[in-house]
Each structure stands twice: as C-alpha cells, then as structure tokens.
Protein backbone atom coordinates (compact mmCIF):
# COMPACT_ATOMS: atom_id res chain seq x y z
CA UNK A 1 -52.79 -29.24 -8.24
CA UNK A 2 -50.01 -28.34 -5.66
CA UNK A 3 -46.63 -29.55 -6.88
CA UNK A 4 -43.77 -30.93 -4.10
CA UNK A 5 -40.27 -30.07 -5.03
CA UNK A 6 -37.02 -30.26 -3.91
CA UNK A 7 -34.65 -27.03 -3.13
CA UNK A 8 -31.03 -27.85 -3.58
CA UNK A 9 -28.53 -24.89 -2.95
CA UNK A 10 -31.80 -23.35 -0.76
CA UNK A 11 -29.83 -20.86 1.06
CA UNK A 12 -27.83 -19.30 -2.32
CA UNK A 13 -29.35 -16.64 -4.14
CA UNK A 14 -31.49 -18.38 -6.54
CA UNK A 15 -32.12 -20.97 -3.74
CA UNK A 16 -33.37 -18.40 -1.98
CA UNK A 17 -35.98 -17.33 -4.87
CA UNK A 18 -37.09 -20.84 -5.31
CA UNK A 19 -38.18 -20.54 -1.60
CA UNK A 20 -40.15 -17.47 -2.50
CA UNK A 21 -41.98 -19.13 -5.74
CA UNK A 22 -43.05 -22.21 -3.29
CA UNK A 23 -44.30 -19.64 -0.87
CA UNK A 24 -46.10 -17.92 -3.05
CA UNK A 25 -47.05 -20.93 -5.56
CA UNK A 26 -48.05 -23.40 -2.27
CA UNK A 27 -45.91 -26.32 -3.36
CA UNK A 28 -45.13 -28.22 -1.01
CA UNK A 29 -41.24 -28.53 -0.30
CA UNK A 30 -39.93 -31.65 1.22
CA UNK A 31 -35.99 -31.77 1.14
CA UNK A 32 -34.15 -28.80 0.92
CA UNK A 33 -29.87 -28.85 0.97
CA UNK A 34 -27.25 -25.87 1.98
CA UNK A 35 -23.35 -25.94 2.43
CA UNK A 36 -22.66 -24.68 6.01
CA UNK A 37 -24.87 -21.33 6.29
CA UNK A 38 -26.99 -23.59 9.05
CA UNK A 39 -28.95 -20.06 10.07
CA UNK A 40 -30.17 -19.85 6.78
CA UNK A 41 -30.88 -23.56 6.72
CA UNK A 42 -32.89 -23.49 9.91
CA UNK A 43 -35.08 -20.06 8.79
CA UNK A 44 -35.55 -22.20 5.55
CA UNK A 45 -36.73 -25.23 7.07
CA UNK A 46 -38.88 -23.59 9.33
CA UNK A 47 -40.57 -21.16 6.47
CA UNK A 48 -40.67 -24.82 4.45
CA UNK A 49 -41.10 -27.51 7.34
CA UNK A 50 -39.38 -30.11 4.82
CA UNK A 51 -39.21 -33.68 5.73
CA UNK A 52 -35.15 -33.69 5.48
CA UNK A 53 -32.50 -31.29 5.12
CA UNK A 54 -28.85 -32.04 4.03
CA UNK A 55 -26.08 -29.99 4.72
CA UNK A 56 -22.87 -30.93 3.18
CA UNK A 57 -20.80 -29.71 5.82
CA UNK A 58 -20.87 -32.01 8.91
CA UNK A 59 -20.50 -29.47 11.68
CA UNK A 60 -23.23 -27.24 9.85
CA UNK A 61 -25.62 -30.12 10.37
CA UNK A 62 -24.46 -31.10 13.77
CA UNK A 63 -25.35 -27.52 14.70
CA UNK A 64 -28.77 -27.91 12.74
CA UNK A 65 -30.01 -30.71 14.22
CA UNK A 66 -29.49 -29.29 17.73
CA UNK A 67 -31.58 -25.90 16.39
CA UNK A 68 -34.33 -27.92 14.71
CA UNK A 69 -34.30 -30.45 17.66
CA UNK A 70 -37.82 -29.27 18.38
CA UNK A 71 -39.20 -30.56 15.18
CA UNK A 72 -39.52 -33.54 13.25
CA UNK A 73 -37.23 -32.50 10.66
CA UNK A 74 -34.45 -34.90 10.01
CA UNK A 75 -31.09 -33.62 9.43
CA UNK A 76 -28.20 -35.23 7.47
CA UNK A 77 -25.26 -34.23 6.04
CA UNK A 78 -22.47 -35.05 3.05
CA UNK A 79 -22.49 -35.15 -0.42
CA UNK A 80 -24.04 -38.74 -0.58
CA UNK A 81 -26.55 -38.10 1.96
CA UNK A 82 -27.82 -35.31 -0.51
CA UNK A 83 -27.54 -37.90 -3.37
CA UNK A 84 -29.79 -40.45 -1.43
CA UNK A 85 -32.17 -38.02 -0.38
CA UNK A 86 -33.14 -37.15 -3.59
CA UNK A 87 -34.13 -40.63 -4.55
CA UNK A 88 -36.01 -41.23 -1.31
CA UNK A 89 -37.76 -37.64 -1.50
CA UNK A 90 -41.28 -37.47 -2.54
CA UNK A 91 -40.35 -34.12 -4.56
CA UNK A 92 -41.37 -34.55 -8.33
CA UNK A 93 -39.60 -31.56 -9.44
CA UNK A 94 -35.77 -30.89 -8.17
CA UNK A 95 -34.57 -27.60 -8.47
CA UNK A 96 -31.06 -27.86 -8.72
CA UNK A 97 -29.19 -24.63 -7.51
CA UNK A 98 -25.85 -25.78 -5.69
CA UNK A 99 -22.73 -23.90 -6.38
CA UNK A 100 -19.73 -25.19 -8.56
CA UNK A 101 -18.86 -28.69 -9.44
CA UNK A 102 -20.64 -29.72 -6.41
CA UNK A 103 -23.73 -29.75 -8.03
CA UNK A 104 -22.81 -32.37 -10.87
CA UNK A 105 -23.57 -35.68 -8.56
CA UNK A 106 -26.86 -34.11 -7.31
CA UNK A 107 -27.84 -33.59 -11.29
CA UNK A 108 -26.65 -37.29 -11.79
CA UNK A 109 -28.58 -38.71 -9.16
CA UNK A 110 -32.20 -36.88 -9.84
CA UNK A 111 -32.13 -38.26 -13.28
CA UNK A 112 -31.03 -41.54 -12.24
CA UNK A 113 -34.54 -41.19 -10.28
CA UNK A 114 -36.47 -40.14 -13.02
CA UNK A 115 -37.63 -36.92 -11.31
CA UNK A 116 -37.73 -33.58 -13.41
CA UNK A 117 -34.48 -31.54 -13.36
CA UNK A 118 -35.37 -27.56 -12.87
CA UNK A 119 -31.81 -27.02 -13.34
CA UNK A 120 -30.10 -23.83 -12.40
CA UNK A 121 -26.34 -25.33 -11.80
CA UNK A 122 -24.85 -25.17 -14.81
CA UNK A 123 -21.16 -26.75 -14.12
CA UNK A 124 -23.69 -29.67 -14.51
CA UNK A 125 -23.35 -29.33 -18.46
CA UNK A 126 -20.03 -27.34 -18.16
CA UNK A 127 -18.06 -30.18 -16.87
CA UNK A 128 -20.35 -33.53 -18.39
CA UNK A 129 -22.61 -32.31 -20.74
CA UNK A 130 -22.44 -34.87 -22.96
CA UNK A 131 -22.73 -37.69 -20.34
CA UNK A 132 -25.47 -35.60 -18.02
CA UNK A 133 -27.61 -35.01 -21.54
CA UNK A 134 -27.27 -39.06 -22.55
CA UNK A 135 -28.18 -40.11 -19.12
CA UNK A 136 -31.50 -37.60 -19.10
CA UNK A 137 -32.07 -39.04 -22.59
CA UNK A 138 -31.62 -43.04 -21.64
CA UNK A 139 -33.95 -42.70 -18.15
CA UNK A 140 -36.39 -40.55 -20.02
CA UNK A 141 -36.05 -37.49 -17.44
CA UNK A 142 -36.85 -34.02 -18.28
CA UNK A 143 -34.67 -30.98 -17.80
CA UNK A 144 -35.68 -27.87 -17.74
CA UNK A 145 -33.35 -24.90 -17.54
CA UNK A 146 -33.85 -22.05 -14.20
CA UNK A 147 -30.99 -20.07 -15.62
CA UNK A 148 -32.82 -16.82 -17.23
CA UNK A 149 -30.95 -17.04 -20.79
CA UNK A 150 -31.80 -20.45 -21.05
CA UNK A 151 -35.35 -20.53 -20.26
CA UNK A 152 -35.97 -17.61 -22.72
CA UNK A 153 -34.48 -20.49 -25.54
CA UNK A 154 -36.37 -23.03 -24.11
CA UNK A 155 -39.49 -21.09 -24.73
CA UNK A 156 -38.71 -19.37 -27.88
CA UNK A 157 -37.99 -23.03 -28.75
CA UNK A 158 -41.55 -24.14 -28.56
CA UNK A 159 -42.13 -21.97 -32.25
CA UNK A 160 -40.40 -23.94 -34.65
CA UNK A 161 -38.74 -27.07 -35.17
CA UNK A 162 -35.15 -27.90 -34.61
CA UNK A 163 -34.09 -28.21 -38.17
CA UNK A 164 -35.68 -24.70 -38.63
CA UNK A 165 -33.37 -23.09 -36.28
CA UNK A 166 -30.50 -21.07 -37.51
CA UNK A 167 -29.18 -19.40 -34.47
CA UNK A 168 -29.51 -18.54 -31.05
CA UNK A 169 -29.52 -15.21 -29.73
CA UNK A 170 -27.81 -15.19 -26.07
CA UNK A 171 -28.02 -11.92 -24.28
CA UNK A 172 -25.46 -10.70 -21.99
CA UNK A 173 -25.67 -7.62 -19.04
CA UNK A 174 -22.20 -6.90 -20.15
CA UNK A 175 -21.35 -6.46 -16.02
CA UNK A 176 -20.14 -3.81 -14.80
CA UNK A 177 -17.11 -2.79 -16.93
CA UNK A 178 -18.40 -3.15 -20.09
CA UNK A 179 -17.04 -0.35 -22.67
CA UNK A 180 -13.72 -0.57 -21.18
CA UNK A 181 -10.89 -1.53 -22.98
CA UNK A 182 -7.97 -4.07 -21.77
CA UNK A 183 -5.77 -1.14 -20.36
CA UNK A 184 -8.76 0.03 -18.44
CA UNK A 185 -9.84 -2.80 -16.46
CA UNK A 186 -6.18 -3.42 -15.59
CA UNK A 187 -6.89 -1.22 -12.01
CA UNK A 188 -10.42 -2.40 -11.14
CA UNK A 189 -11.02 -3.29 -7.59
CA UNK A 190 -13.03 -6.23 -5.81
CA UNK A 191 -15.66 -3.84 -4.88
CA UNK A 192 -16.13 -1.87 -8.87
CA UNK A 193 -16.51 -5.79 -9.79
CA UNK A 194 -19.19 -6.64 -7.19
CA UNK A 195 -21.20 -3.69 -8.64
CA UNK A 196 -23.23 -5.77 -11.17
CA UNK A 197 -25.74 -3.33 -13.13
CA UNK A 198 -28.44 -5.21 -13.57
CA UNK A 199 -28.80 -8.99 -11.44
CA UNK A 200 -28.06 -9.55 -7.73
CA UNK A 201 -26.16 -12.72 -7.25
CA UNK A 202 -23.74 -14.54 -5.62
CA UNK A 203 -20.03 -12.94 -5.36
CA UNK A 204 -18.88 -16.13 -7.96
CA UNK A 205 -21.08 -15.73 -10.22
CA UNK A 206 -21.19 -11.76 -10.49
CA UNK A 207 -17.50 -11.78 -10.81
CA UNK A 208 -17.76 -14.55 -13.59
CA UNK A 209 -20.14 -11.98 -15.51
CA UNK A 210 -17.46 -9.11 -15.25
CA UNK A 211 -15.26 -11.42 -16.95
CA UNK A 212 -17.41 -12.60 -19.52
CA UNK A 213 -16.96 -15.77 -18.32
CA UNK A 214 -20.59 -16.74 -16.96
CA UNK A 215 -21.71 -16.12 -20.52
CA UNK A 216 -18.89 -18.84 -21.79
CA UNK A 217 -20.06 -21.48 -19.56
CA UNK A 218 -23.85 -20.21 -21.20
CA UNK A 219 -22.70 -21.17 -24.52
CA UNK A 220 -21.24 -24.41 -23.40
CA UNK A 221 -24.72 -25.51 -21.34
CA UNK A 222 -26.73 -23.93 -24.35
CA UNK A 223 -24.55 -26.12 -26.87
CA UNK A 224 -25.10 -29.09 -24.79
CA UNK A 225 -28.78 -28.45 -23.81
CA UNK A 226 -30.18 -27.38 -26.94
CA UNK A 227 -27.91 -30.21 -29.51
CA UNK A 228 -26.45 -27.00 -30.84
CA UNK A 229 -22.94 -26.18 -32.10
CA UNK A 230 -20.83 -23.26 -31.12
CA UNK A 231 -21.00 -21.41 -34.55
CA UNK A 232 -25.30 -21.29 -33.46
CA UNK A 233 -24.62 -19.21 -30.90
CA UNK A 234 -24.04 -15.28 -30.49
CA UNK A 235 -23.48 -13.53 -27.91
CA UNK A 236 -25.09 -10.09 -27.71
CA UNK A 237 -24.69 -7.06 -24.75
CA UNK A 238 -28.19 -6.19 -23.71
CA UNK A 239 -27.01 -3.77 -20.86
CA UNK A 240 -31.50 -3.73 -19.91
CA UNK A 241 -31.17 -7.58 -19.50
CA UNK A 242 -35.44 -7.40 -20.78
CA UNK A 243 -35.08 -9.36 -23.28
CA UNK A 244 -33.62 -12.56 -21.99
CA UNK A 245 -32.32 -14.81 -25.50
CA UNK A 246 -34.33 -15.09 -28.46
CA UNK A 247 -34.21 -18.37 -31.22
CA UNK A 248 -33.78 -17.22 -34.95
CA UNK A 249 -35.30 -19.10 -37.52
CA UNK A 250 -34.56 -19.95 -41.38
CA UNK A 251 -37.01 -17.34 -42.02
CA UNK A 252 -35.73 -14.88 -40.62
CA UNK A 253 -38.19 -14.80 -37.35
CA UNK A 254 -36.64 -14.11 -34.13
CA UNK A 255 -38.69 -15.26 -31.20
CA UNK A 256 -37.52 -14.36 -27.93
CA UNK A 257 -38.87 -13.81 -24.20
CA UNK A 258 -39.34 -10.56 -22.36
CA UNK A 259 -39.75 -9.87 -18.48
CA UNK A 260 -38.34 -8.05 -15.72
CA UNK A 261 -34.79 -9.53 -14.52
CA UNK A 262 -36.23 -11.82 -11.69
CA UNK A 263 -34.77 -15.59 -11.19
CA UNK A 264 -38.92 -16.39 -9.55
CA UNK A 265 -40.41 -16.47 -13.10
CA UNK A 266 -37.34 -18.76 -14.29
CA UNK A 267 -38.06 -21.21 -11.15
CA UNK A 268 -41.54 -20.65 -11.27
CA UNK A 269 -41.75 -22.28 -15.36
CA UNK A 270 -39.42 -25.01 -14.88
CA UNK A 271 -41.60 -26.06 -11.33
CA UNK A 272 -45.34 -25.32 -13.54
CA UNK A 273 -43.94 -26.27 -17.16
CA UNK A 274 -45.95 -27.29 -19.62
CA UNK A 275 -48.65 -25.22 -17.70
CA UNK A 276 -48.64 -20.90 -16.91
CA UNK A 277 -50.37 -19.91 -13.85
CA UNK A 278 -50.56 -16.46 -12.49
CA UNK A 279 -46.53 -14.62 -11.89
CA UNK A 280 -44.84 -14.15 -8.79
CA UNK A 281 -43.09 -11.04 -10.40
CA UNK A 282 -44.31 -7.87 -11.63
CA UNK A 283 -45.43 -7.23 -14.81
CA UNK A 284 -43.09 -5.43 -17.59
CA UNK A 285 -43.77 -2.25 -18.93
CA UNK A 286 -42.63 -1.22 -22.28
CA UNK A 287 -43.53 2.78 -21.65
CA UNK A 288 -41.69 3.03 -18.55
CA UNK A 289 -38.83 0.85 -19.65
CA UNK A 290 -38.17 3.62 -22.82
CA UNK A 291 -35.64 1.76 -24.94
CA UNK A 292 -33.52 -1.79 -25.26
CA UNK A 293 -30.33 -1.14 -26.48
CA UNK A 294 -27.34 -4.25 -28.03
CA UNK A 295 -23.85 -4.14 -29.20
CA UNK A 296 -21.67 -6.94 -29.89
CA UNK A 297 -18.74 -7.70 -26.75
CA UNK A 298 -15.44 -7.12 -26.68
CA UNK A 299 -13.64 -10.72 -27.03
CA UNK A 300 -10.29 -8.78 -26.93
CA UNK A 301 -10.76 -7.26 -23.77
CA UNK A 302 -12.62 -10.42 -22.09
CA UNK A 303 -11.31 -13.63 -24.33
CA UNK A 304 -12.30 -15.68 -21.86
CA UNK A 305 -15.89 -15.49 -23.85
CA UNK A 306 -13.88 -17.31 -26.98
CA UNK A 307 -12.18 -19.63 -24.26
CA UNK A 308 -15.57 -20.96 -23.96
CA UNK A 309 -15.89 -21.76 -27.43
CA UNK A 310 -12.44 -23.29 -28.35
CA UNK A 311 -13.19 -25.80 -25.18
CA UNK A 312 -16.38 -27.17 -26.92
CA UNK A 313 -14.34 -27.13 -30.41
CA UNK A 314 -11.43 -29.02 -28.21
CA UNK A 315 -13.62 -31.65 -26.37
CA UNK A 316 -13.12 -33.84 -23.87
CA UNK A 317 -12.65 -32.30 -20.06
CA UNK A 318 -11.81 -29.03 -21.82
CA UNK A 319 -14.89 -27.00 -20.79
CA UNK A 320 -14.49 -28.83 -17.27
CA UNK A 321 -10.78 -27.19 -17.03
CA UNK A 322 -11.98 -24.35 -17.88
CA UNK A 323 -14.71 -24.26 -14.98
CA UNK A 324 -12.29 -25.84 -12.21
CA UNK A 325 -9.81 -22.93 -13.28
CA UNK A 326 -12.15 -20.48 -13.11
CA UNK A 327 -13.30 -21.39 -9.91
CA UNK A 328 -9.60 -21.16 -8.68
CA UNK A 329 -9.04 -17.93 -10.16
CA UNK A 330 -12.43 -16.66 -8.76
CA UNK A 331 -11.89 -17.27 -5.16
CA UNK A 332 -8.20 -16.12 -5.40
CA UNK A 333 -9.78 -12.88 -6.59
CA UNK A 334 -12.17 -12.65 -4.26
CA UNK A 335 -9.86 -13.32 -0.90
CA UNK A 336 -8.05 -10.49 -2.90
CA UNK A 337 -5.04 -12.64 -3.64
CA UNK A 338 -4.70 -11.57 -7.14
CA UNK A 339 -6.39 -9.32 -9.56
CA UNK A 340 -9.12 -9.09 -12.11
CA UNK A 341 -6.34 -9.26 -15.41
CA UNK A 342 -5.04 -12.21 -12.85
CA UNK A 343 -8.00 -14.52 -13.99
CA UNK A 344 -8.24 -14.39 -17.74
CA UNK A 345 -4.17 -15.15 -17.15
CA UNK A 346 -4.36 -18.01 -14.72
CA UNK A 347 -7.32 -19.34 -16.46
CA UNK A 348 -5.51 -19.34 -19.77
CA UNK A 349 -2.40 -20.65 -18.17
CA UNK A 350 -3.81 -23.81 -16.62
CA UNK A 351 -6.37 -24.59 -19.90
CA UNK A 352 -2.67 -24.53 -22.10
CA UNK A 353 -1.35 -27.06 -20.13
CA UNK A 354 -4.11 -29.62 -19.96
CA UNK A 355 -4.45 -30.11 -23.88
CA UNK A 356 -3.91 -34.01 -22.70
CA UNK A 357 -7.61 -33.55 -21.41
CA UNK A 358 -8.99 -33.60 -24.63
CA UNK A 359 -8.96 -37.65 -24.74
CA UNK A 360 -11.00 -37.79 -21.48
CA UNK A 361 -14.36 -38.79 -21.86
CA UNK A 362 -15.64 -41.25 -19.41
CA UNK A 363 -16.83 -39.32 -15.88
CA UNK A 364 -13.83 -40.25 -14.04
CA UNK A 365 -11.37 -39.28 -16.67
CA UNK A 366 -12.95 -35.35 -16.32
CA UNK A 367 -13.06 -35.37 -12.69
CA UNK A 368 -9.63 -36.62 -12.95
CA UNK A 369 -9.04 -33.27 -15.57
CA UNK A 370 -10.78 -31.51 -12.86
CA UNK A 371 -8.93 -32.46 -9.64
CA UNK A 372 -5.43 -31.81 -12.16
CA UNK A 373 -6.78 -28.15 -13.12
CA UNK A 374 -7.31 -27.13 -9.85
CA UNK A 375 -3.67 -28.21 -8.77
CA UNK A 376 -2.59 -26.54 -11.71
CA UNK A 377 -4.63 -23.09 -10.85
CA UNK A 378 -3.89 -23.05 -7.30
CA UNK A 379 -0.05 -22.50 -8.09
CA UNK A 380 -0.66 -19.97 -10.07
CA UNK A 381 -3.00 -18.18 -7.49
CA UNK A 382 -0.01 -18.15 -5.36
C-alpha cells in the first residue's frame, strides 16, 4: 500500500534523498517545505506535484507562486504556515529534515498531530529532548530516527530488551582531519574541511563532523531517543562508515547494521517501518569492501566531542547552548570570518558563560538560553 508523506527541508541534502526514495518507493508526497532555494522548490514540486508547499522565506514564496502559477499547487510561506500545514496535510509519515533550530516547532507540531516523525533534524532533541520525547510519549506518536547512526540503534534495538543493553556503539567517519593532532589542524583551510571522506552533505553539517561536533549532538539525540545515559555511549572512528552503530548486550552480543553510506535506506525504513520492501540503494559487498577498520577519537584534539557529554551531565538548555553556539561559530567559519581552532574556542567561550542555563527547563526558558547564546557567540565571531 502506497504511503503519503510529508518532505520538510526538501531541497537540503537529505531532503533531497527523501525525494528520491518517494520516487522510487511511489508514495505519494503532499506538502513539501524549503528556506528560500525557490528553484529547487519549484523542480521539487513539479517532480512531486504536492498539494502545498511552504517556504519560510516570504520573497522565496512570492517568487514560487508566480513559477508554479500554472498549477494547482498552493504556496505559503513562514514558520507557522509550515506548522499548520502539517496538521492539515494528509501525509501520515513526516520526514523532518530542516536545518538548525528551525526544525524544533515543525517536530512539535507533527506530534501534536499524531502523525509519525521520520526524523532527520536532530537540534530537535539537541535543544528539547526531554520535552520533544514527553510530548511523543503523552500523544502516543512514533519517532523514528533518518539520521544513519541512529537508525542502525534503532534496529539493532529490536534484539534485546532495554534492561539487557549495556552500551551503545556510535560510529564516527572521523572527517577529514582525523589523525591530526591539535598543532596540526591549527592551519586547515575552509576548503581541506569541506573535503569529507566518506558522506556528502550540507557545508554545516560536514564542518560539524570535522570538529567532532556532529557526533556530540549524536550522543545527546541518542541519550534522549534511546532513555540512555551518557556513560552508554562510545564513540568509535570507523573511517569505512559500513557499519553504521551497533547495541551491546549483557552478554556480550553486539548487534549492529551494515550498508553502503546512503541517507535513501535511512528515509526509506523510517517511511516503510515496521515493514522491508525491496532497497533503493545498492547492495554491500563484503569482498570488494576488503576490511573495516576502528580506533578510539582524539577528545584532546576535538573536545568539543566531551562538550557534548558534560551538557547532558549539566542539564537544562546546556546542550541547546551548545547547538546555538555552534551554529554561530559554524557560519562565522564558513563566511571565513574566523578559523577552524576559532570554533572549539568560541563554542567553549559562550557554553562557560551560560552555566545560569542549567535551571531552564520549560520551552521558553531554552529558547530564551538559545536567543542569549547566540548574542553571546556572535561577539565572539567578531
């Protein structure tokens, strides 16, 4: 039976791929969202012919409507608009793939309307965990997790029980400057940092896996996804990125999940879940693939990895400071404003002085934390 989704974030990169898996798959796709790439939007909505696409930029959607004039797509646009689309849309699966802190409301409102969450946004659980996870619990909605690491644990989850679990195994590319020491990456460039080995993504979120720091905010949505505590988690360096994250149990069983590094399958099992139908990637193959190789990362060299940790340890908006920094520090990098060393030191920087965010707890005390951090980030970026 054909499903009908939703494609937040279509034109991003994993947007993008959830476009493919429809294609392929035949779901039927009737709201899609983008920020202001409205070329991408229209070639979207005419490959998808949804029933409404949201833009949250208002020019973006003014220019829209006048391309898609000859169609009876409607076209809105703000952050509300994508809100109430998503409880009017017929989707029953929302794939959740919008950028940043921008993508916390949209999480908010599709479990408020009891659709399922194929969630690959994961300042979602970075900045509210604890609140989005309640909610989900309270309306009865299912999440299922589009990031790669996370579906691995999802499915290596389905061999044991909960109380049977003794850690989780979360694998990490390493990105591209892995094996260098703290002197070393002192005079890498925007472009050396672009290079990522293994995945292509966005320009955010490769430069957050140079840094380590993707794989922080990993532990914090894994923590908050799986009921799990910090001390569960390790992070390995799997430079092959095959084997995705692996659950090990009491008895000393590790189960894990294997493919070729494609964001489709992810989509594809959160969209089909509990049922497997036939892949939209290729298959792996162990012979030509030759050998899988781990070693344990350098938290000297990148500490924003044990940043990650001492946030969930600290509570509160902690883990959100550490994303609105981060996203500060990011862009700063990449208009070339400051340098790589320049993030781990203005992401530090702000987190040290917003230890009053620890009391926060309600949703407008961490977007408060939020708005604060970024204030606090954006002097230091210049």
């Amino acid at each position: 039976m054909s499903k009908t989704i939703a494609i937040l974030g279509a034109t991003g990169s994993v947007g993008i791929q959830a476009q493919e898996v429809a294609l392929a798959r035949g779901y039927k796709v009737d709201l899609i969202s983008a920020n202001r790439d409205y070329r991408a939007a229209e070639e979207a909505a005419r490959r998808l012919l949804p029933a409404t696409v949201v833009m949250a930029d208002a020019d973006a959607a003014g220019e829209l409507r006048t391309r898609l004039a000859d169609t009876d797509i409607k076209v809105l646009s703000g952050a509300d608009a994508i809100c109430e689309s998503i409880a009017e849309s017929s989707a029953e699966v929302v794939v959740n793939s919008i950028l940043g802190e921008a993508g916390l409301s949209p999480t908010i409102a599709t479990i408020n309307s009891g659709k399922r969450l194929a969630l690959a946004n994961k300042e979602s659980l970075v900045i509210a965990g604890e609140i989005v996870m309640n909610l989900a619990k309270e309306k009865g909605t299912e999440i299922i997790p589009v990031d790669s690491e996370h579906s691995a644990i999802f499915q290596s989850l389905k061999s044991g029980r909960k109380d049977e679990i003794r850690r989780i195994i979360l694998t990490a590319s390493g990105g591209p400057f892995f094996g260098r020491t703290s002197e070393e990456i002192k005079s890498v460039t925007l472009a050396d940092t672009l290079a990522h080995p293994t995945w292509k993504m966005g320009k955010k979120i490769t430069v957050d896996s140079a840094t380590l720091m993707n794989k922080g905010f990993e532990i914090i949505e894994a923590a908050h996804l799986f009921s799990v505590s910090a001390e569960q988690i390790e992070v390995v360096v799997h430079r092959e990125s095959i084997l995705h994250s692996a659950v090990e149990y009491i008895d000393n069983t590790i189960v894990g999940e294997m493919s070729l590094p494609d964001m489709r399958s992810c989509v594809q099992y959160a969209v089909d879940y509990p049922e497997r139908f036939a892949g939209v990637c290729k298959p792996l193959d162990f012979a030509s693939l030759g050998k899988m190789t781990f070693a344990k990362p350098d938290e000297e060299a990148f500490p924003l990895l044990s940043m990650a940790k001492r946030s969930l340890s600290d509570g509160g908006a902690m883990s959100a400071v550490l994303n609105a920094a981060d996203e500060i520090a990011v862009d700063a990098f990449l208009k070339e404003k400051i340098s790589f060393c320049d993030i781990f030191d203005s992401v530090i920087s702000t987190y040290e002085r917003m230890s009053a965010a620890k009391s926060a707890h309600t949703l407008e005390e961490i977007i408060s934390a939020d708005r604060e951090a970024r204030k606090i980030a954006q002097e230091y970026a210049k």
